[in-house]
Protein backbone atom coordinates (compact mmCIF):
# COMPACT_ATOMS: atom_id res chain seq x y z
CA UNK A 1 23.30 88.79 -191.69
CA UNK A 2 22.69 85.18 -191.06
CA UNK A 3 26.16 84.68 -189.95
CA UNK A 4 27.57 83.25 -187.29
CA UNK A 5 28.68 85.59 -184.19
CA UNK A 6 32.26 86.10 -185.34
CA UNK A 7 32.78 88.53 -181.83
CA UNK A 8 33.88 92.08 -181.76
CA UNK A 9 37.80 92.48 -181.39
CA UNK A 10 37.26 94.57 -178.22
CA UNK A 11 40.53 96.57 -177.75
CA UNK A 12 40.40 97.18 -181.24
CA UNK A 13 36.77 98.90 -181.30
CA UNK A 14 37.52 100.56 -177.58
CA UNK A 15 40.00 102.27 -179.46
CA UNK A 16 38.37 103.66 -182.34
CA UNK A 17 35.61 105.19 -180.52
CA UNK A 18 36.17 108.91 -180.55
CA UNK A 19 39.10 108.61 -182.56
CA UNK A 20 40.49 106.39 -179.50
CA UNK A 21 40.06 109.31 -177.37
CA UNK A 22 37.39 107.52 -175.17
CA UNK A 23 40.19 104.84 -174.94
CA UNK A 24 42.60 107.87 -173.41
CA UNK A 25 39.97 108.86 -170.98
CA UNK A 26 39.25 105.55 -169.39
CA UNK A 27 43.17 104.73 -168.84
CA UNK A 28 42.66 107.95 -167.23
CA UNK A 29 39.91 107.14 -165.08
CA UNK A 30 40.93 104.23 -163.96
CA UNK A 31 43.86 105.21 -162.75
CA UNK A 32 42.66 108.17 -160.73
CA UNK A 33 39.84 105.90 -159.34
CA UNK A 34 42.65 103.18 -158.57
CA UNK A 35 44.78 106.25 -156.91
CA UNK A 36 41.17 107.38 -154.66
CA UNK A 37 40.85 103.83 -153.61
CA UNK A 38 44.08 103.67 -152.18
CA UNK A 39 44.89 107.11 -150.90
CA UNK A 40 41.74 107.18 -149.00
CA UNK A 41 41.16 103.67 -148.52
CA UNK A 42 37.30 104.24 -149.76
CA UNK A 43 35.56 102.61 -152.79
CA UNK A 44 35.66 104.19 -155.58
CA UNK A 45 33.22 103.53 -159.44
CA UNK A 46 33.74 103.27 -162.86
CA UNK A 47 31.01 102.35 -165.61
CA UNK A 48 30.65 102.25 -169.13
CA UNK A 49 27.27 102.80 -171.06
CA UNK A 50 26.97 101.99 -175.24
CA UNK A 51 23.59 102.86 -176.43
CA UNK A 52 23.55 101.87 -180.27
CA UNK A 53 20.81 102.88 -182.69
CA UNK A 54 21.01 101.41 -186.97
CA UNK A 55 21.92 104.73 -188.67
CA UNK A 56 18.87 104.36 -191.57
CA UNK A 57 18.84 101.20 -193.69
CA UNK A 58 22.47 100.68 -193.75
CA UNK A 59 25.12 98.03 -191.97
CA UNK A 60 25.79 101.18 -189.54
CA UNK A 61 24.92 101.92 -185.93
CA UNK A 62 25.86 105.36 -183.74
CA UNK A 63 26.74 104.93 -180.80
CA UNK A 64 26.63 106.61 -177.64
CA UNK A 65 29.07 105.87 -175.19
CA UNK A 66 29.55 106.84 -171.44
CA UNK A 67 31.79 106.92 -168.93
CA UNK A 68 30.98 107.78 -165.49
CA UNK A 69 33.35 107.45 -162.36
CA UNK A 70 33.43 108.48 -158.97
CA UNK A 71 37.09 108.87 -157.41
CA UNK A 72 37.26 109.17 -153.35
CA UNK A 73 39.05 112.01 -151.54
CA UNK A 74 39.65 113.31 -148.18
CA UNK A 75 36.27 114.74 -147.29
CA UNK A 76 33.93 113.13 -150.18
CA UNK A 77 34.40 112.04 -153.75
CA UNK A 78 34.29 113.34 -156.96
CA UNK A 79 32.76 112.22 -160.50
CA UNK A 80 32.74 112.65 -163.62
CA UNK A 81 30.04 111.83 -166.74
CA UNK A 82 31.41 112.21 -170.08
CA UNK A 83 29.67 111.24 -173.40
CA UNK A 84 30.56 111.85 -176.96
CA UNK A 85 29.21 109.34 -180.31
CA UNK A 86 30.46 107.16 -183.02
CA UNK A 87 29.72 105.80 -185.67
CA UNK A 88 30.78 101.59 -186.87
CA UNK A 89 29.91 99.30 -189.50
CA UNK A 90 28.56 96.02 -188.49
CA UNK A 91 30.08 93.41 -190.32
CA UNK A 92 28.05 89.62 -191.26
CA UNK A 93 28.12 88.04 -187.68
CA UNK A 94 28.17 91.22 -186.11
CA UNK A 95 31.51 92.26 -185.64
CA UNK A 96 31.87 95.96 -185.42
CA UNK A 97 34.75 97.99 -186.98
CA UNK A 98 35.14 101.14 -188.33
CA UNK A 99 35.65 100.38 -192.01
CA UNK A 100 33.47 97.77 -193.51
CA UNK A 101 35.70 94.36 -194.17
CA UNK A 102 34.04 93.53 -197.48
CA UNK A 103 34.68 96.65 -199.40
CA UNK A 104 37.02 95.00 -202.04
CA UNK A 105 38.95 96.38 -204.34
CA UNK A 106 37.61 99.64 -205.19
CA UNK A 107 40.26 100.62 -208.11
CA UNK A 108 42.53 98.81 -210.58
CA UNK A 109 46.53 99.42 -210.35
CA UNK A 110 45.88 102.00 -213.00
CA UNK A 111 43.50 104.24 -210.71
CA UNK A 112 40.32 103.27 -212.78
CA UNK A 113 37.08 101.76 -211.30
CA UNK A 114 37.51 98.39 -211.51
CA UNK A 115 34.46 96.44 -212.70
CA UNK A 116 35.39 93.05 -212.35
CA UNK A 117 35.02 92.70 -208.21
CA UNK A 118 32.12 91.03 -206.65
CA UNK A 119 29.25 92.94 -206.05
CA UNK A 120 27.90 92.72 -202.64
């Protein structure tokens, strides 16, 4: 993968993580941190965490994300640390995605294999 960095398209890969539930549940965060910070005029934390390990000898990584916030209130705070994992393909230059971009053309227009794409 001597490419050059081509750069991750980082709304895009945010929401394919969990299915773009981990998407869901930092809109979610953020606003109840947002709402902490301003109700009880105290500062409030949000952080992200990707841990990414190859998944055997192929162009694939898992990978773990957190997210871990702490939303004031009255008397205190809150928080929260939720983790699940995903898996991407890491395309030349490293972009990540969830379906490999070089695939190709897997069948003819007549459903049969078709043997005449590049193989990779």
């Amino acid at each position: 993968m001597s490419q050059p960095n081509r750069g991750t398209d980082l709304p895009e890969f945010l929401n394919d993580l969990d299915g773009g539930v981990f998407a869901e549940k930092i809109a979610r965060a953020i606003s109840d941190v947002a709402a902490g910070v301003i109700d009880y005029d105290d500062k409030g934390e949000l952080t992200l965490k990707f841990k990414m390990s190859r998944i055997g000898n192929s162009y694939r990584v898992g990978i773990k994300h957190q997210l871990t916030y702490r939303v004031p209130e009255a008397n205190g705070s809150y928080s929260q640390v939720n983790e699940t994992e995903s898996v991407m393909h890491v395309n030349p230059g490293g972009r990540m995605s969830v379906f490999p971009e070089n695939q190709g053309q897997l069948l003819t227009k007549q459903g049969q294999p078709n043997h005449s794409r590049e193989q990779d």
